[in-house]
C-alpha atoms as a PDB file:
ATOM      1  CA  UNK A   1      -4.270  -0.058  97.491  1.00  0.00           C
ATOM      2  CA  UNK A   2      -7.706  -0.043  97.250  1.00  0.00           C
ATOM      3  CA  UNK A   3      -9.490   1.752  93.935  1.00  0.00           C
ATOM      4  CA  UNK A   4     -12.475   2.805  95.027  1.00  0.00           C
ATOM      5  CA  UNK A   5     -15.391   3.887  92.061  1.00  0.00           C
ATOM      6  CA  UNK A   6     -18.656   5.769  92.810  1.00  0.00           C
ATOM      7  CA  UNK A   7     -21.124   4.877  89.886  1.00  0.00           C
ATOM      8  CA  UNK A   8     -23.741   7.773  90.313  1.00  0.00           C
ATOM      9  CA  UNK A   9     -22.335  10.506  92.427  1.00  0.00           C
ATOM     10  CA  UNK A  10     -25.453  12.989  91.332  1.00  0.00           C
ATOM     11  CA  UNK A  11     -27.127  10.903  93.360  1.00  0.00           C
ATOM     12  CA  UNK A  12     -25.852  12.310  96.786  1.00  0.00           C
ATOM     13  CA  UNK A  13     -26.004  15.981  97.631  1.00  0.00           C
ATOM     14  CA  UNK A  14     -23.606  16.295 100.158  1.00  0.00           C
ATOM     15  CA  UNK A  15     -19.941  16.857 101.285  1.00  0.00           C
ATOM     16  CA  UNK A  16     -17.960  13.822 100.810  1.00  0.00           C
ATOM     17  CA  UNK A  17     -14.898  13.266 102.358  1.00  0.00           C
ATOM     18  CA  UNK A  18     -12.231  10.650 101.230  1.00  0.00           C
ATOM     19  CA  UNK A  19     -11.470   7.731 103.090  1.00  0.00           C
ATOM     20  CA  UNK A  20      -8.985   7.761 105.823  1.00  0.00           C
ATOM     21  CA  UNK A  21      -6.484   4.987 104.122  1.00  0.00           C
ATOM     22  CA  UNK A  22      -4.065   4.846 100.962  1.00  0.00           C
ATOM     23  CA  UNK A  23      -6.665   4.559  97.696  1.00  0.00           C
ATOM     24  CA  UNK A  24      -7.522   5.821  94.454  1.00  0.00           C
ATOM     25  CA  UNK A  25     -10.919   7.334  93.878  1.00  0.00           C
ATOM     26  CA  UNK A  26     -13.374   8.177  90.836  1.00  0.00           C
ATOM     27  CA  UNK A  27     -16.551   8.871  90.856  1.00  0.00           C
ATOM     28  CA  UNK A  28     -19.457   9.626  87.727  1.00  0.00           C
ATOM     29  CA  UNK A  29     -22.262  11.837  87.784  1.00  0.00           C
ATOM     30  CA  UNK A  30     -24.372   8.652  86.748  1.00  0.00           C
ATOM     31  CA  UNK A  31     -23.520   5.194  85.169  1.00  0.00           C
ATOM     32  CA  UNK A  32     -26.441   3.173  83.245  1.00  0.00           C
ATOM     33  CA  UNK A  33     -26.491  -0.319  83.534  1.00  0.00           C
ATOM     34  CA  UNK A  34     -24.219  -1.754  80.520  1.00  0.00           C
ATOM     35  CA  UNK A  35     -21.476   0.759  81.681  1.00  0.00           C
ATOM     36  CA  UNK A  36     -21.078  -0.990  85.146  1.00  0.00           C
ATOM     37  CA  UNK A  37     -18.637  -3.498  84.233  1.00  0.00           C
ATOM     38  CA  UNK A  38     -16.254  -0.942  82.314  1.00  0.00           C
ATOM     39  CA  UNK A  39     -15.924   1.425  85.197  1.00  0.00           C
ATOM     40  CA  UNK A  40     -15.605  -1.484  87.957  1.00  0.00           C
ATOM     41  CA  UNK A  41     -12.706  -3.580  85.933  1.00  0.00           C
ATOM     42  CA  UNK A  42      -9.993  -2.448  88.409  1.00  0.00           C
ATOM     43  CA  UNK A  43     -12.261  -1.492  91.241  1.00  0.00           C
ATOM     44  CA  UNK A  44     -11.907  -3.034  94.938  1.00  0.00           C
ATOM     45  CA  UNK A  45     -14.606  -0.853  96.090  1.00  0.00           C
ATOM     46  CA  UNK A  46     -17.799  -0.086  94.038  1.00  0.00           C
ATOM     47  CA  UNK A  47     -20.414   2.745  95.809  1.00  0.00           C
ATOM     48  CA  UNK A  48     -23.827   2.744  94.166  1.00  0.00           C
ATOM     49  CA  UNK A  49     -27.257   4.240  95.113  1.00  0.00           C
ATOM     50  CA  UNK A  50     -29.435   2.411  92.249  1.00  0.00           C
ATOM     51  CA  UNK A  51     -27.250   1.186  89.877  1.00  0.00           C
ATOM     52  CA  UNK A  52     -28.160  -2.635  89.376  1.00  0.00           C
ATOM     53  CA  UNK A  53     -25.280  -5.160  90.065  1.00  0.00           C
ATOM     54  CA  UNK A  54     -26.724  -8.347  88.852  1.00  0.00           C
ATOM     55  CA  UNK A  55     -25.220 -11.727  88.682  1.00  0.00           C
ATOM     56  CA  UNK A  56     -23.669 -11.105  85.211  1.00  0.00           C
ATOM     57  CA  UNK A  57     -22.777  -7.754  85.986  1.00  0.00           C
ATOM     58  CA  UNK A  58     -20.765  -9.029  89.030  1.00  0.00           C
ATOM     59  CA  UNK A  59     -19.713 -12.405  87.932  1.00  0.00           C
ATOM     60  CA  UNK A  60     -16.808  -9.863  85.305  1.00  0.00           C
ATOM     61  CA  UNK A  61     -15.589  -8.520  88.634  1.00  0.00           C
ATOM     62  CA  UNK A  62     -13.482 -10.965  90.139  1.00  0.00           C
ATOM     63  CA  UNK A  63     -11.223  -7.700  92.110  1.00  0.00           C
ATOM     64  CA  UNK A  64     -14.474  -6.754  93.891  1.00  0.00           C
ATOM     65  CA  UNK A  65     -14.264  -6.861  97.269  1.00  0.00           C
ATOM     66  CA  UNK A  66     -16.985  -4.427  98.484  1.00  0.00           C
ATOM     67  CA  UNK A  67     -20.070  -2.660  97.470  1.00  0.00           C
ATOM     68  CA  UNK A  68     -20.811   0.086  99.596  1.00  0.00           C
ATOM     69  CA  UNK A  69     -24.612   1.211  99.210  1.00  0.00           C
ATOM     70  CA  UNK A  70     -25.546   4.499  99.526  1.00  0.00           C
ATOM     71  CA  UNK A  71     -28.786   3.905 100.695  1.00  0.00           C
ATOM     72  CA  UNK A  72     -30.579   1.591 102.982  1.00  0.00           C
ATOM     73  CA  UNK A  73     -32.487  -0.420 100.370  1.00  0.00           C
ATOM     74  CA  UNK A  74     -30.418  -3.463  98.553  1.00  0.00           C
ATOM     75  CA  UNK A  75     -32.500  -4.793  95.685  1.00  0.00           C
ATOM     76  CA  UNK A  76     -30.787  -3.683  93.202  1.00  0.00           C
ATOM     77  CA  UNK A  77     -27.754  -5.650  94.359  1.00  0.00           C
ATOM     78  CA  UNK A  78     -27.653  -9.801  93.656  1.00  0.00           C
ATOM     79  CA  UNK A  79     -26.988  -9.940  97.716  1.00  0.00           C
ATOM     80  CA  UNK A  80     -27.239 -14.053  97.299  1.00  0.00           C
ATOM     81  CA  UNK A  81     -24.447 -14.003  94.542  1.00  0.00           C
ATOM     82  CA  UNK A  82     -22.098 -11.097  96.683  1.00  0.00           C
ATOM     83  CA  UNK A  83     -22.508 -13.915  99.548  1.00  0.00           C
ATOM     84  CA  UNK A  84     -21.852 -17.006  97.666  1.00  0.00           C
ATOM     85  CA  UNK A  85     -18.455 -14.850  96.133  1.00  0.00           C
ATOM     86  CA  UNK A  86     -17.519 -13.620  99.145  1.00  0.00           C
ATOM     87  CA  UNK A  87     -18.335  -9.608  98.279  1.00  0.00           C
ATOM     88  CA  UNK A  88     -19.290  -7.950 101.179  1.00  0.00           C
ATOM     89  CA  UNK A  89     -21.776  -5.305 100.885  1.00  0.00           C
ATOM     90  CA  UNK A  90     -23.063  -2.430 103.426  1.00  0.00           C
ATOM     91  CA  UNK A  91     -25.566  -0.213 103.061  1.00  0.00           C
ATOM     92  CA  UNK A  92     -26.889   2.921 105.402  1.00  0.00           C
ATOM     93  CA  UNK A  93     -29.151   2.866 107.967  1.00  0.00           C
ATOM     94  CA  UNK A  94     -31.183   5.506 109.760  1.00  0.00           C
ATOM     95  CA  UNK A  95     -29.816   8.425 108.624  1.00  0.00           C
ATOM     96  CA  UNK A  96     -33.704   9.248 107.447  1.00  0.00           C
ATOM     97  CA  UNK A  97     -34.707   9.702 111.163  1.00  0.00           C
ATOM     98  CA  UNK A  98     -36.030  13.037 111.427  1.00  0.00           C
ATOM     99  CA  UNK A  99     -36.672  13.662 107.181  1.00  0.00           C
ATOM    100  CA  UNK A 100     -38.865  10.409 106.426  1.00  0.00           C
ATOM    101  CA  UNK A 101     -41.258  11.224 109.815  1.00  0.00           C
ATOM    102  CA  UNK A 102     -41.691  14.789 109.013  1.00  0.00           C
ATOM    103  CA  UNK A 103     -42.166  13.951 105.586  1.00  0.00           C
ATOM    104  CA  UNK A 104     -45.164  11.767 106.544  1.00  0.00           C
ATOM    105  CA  UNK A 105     -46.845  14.448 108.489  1.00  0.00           C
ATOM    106  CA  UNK A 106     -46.514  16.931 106.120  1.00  0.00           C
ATOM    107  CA  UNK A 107     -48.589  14.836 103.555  1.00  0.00           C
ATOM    108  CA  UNK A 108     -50.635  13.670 106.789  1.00  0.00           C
ATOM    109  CA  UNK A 109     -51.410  17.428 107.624  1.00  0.00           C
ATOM    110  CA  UNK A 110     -51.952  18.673 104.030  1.00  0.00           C
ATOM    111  CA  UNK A 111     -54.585  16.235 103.316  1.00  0.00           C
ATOM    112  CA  UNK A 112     -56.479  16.159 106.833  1.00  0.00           C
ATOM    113  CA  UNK A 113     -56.395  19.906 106.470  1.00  0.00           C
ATOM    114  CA  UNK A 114     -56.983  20.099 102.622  1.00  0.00           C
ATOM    115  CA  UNK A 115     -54.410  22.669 101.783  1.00  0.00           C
ATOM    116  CA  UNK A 116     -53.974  21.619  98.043  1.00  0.00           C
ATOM    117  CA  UNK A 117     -57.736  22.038  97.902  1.00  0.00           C
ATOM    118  CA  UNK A 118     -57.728  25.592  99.791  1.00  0.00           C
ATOM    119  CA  UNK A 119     -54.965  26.807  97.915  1.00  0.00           C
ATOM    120  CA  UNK A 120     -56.652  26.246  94.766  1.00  0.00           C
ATOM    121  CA  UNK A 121     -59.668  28.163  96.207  1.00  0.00           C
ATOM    122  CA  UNK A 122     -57.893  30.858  96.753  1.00  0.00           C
ATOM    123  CA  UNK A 123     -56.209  30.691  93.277  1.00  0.00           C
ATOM    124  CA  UNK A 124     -59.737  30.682  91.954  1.00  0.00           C
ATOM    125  CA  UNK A 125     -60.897  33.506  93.611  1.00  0.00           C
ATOM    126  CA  UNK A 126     -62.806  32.291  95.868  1.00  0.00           C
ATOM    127  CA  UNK A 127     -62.023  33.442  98.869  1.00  0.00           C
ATOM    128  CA  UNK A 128     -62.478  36.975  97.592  1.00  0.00           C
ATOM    129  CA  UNK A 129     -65.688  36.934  96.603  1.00  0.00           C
ATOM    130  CA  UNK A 130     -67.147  35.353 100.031  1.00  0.00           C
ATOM    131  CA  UNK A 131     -69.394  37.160 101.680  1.00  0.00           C
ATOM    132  CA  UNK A 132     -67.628  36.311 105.318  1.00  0.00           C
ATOM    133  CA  UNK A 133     -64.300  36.657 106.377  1.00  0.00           C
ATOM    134  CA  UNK A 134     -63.182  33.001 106.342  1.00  0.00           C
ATOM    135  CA  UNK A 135     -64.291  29.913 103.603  1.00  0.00           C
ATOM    136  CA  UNK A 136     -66.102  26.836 104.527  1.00  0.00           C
ATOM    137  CA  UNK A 137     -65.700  25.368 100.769  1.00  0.00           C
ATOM    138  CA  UNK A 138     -63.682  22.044 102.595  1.00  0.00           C
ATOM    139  CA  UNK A 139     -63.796  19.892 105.274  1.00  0.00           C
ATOM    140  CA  UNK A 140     -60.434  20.645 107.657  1.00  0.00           C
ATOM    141  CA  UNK A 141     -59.796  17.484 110.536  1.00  0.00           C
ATOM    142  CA  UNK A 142     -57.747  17.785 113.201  1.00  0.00           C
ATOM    143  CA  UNK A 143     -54.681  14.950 114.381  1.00  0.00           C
ATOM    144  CA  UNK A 144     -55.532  14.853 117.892  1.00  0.00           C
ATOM    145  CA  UNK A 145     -57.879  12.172 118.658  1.00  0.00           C
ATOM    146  CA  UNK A 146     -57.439  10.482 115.412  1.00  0.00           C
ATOM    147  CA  UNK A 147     -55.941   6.811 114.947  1.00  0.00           C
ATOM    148  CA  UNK A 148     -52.733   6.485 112.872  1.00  0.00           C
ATOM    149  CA  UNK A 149     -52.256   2.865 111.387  1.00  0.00           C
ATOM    150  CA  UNK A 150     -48.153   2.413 110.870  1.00  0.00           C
ATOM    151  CA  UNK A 151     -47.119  -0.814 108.528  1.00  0.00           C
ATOM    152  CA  UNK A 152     -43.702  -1.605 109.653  1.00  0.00           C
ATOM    153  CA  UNK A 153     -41.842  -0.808 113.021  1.00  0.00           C
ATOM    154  CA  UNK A 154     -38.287  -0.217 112.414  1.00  0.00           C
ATOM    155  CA  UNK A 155     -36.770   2.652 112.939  1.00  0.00           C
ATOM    156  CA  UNK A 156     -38.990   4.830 110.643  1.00  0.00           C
ATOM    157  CA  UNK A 157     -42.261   3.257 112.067  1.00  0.00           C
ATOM    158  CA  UNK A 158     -41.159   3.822 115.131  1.00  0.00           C
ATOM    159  CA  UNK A 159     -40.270   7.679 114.792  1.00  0.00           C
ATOM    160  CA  UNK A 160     -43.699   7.983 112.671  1.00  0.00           C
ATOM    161  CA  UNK A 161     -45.138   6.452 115.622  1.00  0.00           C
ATOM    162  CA  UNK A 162     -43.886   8.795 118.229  1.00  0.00           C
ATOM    163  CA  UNK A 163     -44.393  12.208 115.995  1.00  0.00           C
ATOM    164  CA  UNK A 164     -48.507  10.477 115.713  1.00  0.00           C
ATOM    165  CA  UNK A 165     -48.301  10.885 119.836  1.00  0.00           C
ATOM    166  CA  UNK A 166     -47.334  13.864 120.318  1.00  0.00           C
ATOM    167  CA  UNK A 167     -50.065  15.066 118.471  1.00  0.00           C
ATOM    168  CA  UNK A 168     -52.511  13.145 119.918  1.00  0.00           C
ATOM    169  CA  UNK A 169     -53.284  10.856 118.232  1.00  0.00           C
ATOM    170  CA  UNK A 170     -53.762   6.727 119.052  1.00  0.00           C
ATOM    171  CA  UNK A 171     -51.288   4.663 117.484  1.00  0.00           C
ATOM    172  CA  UNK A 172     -51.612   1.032 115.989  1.00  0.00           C
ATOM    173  CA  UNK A 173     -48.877  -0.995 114.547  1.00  0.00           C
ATOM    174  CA  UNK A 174     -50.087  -3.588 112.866  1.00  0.00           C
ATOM    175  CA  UNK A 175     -49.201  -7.249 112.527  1.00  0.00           C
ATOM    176  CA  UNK A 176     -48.037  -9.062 109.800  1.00  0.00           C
ATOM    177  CA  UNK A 177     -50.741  -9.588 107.276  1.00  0.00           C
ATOM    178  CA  UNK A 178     -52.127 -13.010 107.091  1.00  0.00           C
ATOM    179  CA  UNK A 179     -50.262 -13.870 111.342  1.00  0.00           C
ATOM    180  CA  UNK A 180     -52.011 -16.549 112.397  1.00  0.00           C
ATOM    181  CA  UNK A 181     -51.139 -14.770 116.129  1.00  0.00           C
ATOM    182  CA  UNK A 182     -50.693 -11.133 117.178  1.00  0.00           C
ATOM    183  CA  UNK A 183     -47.842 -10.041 119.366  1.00  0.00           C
ATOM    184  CA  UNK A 184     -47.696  -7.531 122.307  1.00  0.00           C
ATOM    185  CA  UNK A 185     -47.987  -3.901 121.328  1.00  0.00           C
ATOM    186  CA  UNK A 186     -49.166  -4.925 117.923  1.00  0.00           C
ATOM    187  CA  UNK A 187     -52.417  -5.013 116.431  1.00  0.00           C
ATOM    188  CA  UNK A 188     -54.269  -7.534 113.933  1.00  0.00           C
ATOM    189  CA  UNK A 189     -53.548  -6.156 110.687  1.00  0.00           C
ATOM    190  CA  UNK A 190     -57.115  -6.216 109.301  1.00  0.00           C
ATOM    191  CA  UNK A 191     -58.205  -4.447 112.745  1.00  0.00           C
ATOM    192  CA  UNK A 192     -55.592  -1.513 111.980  1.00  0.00           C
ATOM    193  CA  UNK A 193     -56.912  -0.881 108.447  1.00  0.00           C
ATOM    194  CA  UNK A 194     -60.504  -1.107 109.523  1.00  0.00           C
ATOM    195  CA  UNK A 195     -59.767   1.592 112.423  1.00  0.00           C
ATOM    196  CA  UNK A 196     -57.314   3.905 111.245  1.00  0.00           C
ATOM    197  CA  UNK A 197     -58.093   7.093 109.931  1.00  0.00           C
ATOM    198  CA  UNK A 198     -54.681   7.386 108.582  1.00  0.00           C
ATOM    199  CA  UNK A 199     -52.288   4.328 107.597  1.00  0.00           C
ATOM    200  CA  UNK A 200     -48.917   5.126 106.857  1.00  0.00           C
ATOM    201  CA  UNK A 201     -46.445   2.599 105.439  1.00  0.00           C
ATOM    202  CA  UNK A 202     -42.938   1.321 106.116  1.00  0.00           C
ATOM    203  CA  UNK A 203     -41.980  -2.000 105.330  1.00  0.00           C
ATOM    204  CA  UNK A 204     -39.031  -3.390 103.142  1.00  0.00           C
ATOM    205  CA  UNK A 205     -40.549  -4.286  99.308  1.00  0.00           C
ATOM    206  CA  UNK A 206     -40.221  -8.268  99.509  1.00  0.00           C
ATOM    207  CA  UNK A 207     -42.142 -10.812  97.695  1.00  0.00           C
ATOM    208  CA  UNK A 208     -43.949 -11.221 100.900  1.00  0.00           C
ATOM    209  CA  UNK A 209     -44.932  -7.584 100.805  1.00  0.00           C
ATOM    210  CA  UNK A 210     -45.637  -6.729  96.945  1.00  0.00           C
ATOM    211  CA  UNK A 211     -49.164  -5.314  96.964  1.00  0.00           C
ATOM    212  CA  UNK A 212     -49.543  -5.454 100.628  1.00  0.00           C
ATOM    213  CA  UNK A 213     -52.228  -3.207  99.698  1.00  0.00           C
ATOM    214  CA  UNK A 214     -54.462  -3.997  96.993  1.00  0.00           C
ATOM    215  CA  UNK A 215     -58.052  -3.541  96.186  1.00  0.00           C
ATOM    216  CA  UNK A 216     -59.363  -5.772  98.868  1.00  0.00           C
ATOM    217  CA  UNK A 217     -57.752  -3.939 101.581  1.00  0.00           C
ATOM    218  CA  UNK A 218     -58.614  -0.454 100.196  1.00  0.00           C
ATOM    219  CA  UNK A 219     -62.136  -1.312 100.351  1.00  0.00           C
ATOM    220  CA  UNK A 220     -61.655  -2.360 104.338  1.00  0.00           C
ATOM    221  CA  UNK A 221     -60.115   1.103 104.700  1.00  0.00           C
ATOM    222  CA  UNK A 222     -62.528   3.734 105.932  1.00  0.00           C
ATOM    223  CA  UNK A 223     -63.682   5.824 103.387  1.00  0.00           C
ATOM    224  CA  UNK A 224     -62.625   8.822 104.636  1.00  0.00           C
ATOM    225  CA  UNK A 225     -58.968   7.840 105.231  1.00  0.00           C
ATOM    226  CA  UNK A 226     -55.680   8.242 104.185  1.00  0.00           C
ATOM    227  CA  UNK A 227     -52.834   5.779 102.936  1.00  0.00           C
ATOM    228  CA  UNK A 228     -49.357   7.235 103.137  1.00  0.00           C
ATOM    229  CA  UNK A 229     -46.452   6.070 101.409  1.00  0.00           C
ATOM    230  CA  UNK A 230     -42.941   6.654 101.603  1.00  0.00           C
ATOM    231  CA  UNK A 231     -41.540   3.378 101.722  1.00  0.00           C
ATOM    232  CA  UNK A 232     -41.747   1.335  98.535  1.00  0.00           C
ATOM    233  CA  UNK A 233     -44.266   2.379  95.527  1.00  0.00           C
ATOM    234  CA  UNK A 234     -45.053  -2.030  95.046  1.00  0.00           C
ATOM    235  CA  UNK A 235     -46.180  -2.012  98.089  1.00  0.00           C
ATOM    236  CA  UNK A 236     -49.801  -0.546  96.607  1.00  0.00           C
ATOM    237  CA  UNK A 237     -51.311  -1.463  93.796  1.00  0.00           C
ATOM    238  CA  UNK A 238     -51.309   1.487  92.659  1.00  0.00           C
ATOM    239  CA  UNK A 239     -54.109   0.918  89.284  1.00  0.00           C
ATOM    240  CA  UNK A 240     -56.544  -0.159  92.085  1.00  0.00           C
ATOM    241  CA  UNK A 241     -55.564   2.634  94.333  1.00  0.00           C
ATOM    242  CA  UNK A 242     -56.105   5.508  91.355  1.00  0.00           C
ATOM    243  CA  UNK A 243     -59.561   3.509  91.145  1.00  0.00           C
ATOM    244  CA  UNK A 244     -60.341   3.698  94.994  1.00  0.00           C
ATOM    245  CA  UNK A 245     -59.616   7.192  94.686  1.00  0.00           C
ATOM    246  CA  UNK A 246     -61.674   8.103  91.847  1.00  0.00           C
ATOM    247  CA  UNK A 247     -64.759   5.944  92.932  1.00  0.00           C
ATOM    248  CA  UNK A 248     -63.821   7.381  96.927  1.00  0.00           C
ATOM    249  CA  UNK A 249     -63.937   4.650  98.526  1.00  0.00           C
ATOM    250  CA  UNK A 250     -60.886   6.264 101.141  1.00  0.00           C
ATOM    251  CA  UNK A 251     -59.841   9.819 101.612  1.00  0.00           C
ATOM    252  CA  UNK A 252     -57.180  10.446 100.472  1.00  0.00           C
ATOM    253  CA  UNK A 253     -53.325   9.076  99.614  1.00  0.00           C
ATOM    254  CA  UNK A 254     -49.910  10.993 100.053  1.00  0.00           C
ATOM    255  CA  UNK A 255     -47.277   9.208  97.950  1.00  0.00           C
ATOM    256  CA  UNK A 256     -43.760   9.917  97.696  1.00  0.00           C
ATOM    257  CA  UNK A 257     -42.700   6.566  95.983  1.00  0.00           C
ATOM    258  CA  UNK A 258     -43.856   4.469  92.990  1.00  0.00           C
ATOM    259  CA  UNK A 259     -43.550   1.228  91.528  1.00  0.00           C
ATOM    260  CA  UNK A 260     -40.857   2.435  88.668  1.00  0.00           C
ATOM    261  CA  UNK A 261     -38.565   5.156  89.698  1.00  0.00           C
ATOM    262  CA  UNK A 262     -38.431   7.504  87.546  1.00  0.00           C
ATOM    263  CA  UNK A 263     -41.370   6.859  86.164  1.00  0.00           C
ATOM    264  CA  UNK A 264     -41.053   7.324  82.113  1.00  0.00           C
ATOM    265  CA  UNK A 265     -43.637   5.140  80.728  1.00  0.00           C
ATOM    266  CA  UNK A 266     -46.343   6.946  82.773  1.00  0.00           C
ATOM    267  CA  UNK A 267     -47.828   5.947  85.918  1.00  0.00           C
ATOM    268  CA  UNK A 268     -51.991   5.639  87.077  1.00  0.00           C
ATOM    269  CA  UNK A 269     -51.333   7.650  89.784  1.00  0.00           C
ATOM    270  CA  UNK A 270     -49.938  10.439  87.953  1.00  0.00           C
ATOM    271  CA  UNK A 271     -52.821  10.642  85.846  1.00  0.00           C
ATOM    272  CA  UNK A 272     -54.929  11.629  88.563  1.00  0.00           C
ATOM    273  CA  UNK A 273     -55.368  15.098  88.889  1.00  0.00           C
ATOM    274  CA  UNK A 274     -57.521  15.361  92.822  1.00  0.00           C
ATOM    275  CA  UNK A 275     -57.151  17.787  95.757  1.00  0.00           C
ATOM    276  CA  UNK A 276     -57.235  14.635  97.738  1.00  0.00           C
ATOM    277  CA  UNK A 277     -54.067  13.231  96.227  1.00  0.00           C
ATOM    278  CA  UNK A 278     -50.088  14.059  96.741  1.00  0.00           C
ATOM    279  CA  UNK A 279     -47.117  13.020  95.442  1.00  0.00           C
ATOM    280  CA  UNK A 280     -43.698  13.990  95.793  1.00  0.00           C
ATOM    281  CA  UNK A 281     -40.668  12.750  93.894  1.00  0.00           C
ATOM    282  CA  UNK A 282     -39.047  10.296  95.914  1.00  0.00           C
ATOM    283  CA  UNK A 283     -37.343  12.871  98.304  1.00  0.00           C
ATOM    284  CA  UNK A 284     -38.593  11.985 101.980  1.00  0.00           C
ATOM    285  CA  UNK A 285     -35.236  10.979 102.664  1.00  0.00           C
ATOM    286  CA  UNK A 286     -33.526  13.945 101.174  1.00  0.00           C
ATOM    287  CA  UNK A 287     -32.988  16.572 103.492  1.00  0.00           C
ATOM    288  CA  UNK A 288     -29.812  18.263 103.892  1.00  0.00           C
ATOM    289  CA  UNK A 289     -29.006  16.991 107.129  1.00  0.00           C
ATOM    290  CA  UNK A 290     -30.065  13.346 106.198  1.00  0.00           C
ATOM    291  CA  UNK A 291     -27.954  13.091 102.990  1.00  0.00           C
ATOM    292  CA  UNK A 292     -24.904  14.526 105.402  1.00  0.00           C
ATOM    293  CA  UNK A 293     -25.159  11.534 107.199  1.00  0.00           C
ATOM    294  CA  UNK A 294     -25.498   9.213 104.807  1.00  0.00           C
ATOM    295  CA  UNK A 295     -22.647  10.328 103.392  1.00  0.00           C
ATOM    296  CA  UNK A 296     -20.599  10.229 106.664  1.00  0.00           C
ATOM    297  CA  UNK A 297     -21.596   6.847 107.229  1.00  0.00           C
ATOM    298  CA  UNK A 298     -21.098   5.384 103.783  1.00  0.00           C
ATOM    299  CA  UNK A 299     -17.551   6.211 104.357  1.00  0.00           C
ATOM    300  CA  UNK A 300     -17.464   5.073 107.953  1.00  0.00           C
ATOM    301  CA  UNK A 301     -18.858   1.758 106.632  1.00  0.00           C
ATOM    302  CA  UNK A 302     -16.064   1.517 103.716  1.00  0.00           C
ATOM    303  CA  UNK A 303     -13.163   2.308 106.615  1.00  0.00           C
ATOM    304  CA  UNK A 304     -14.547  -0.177 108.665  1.00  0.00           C
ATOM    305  CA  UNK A 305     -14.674  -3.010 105.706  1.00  0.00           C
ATOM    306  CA  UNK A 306     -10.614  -1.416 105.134  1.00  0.00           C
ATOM    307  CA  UNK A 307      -9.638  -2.280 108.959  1.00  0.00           C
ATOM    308  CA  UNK A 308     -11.469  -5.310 109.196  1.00  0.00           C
ATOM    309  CA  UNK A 309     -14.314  -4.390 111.632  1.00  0.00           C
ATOM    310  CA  UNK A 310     -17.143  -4.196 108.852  1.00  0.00           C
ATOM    311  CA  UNK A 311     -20.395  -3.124 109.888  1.00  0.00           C
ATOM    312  CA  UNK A 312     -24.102  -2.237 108.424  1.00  0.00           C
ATOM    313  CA  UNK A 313     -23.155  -5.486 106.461  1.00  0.00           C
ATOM    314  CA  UNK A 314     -26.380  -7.125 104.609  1.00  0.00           C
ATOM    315  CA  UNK A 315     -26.451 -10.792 105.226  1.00  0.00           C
END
């Protein structure tokens, strides 16, 4: 029978239903690191959204046969050691589709539109005291004609990508940084931060990719553009982004991810305290419909790994 253990249930809002096959199940709110190994002693089956499962962690499991992630990102899981002990593990993929995109332009739109900046306007009073019936304190720029810059085409990308058409606007992906060649329906990636009025990321966080964005390429950016981030906060260096912004050398930046997650010993970005600035707690992925089906599939994924037909495996 296979005991299945879900180490930080809090972190799914959504109905789950049991697997399909003869098991025992037990799940915690939330499970901090040094409690891993106690609640996975007798476990076949571990689910985990950010728990880390390091070597040492996983090395006292020797009945662990799966991890099931409940997410699409892996690095908090020793992948290398779960392949060299012959653990499989699966994580969830594209169940963001719809939230992550609209996510995007809702940061997109706020900032080209200056809505934080309005709103506090209004707040202020300013609005009523104008002497006409509309207020011209900020500058409002529309999507259509504009050029979106996307980092990354998977799925999201892609879906980012489409959304950016429909309102008009020219899209460039953009090559790998540093390609010595550029492939079909991509662009050089210092061409798509030199042209883009709004760049929007979505690559994986690898040690290829840690401050894909740093100070240099801020200060290609044009200065009155906007970096978007919902992938990975390490992506951007984020103390040379709270400079760019001060000093304005771009736009504007709508964040909904940081470096440390969450983060308790203070961040530069949070100290910033600009109309031109956005971020949102790590919830672009969180919509009700999104976290329903990443709960359907984790348990798809687990009944698959049961019957022998795995899928979504990370290799």
């Amino acid at each position: 029978m296979e005991r299945i253990v879900f180490l930080d249930r809090d972190s799914l809002h959504a109905n789950l239903r049991r697997p399909a096959f003869a098991h025992e199940w037990r799940d915690y709110p939330a499970t901090a690191a040094q409690e891993a190994v106690a609640r996975l002693h007798e476990a076949t089956v571990a689910i985990v959204n950010k728990v880390p499962l390091r070597q040492d962690t996983l090395a006292q499991l020797p009945g662990l046969r799966m991890i099931a992630v409940c997410a699409t990102g892996t690095d908090n899981v020793d992948v290398e050691f779960c392949r060299a002990r012959g653990i499989a593990v699966a994580n969830v993929r594209n169940y963001a589709v719809h939230s992550v995109p609209e996510h995007v332009f809702m940061l997109i739109l706020a900032l080209r539109r200056n809505l934080i900046a309005f709103r506090a306007d209004v707040r202020d009073g300013l609005w009523q005291r104008a002497e006409q019936f509309c207020l011209f304190t900020q500058p409002i720029r529309d999507l259509h004609g504009a050029t979106l810059g996307i980092v990354g085409r998977g799925v999201l990308g892609a879906a980012v990508g489409r959304l950016g058409q429909a309102f008009g606007m020219r899209v460039l992906y953009a090559e790998h940084k540093g390609a010595d060649a550029v492939r079909a329906g991509y662009t050089a990636f210092e061409t798509v931060l030199g042209e883009s009025d709004v760049i929007s990321l979505h690559s994986p966080l690898t040690a290829e990719t840690r401050h894909l964005i740093d100070a240099a390429e801020l200060k290609r950016m044009r200065r009155d553009a906007l970096l978007i981030n919902t992938a990975r906060g390490g992506l951007v260096d984020e103390a040379a982004l709270a400079d760019a912004l001060k000093q304005g050398l771009i736009g504007g930046a709508g964040f909904d991810v940081l470096s440390r997650e969450p983060p308790r010993e203070g961040n530069p970005l949070l100290d910033l305290d600009l109309p031109n600035f956005i971020v949102t707690p790590h919830v672009a992925w969180s919509s009700r419909e999104a976290m329903q089906a990443m709960a359907d599939q984790l348990i798809d994924n687990i009944e698959r790994f049961v019957r022998g037909a795995p899928r979504n495996l990370v290799t």
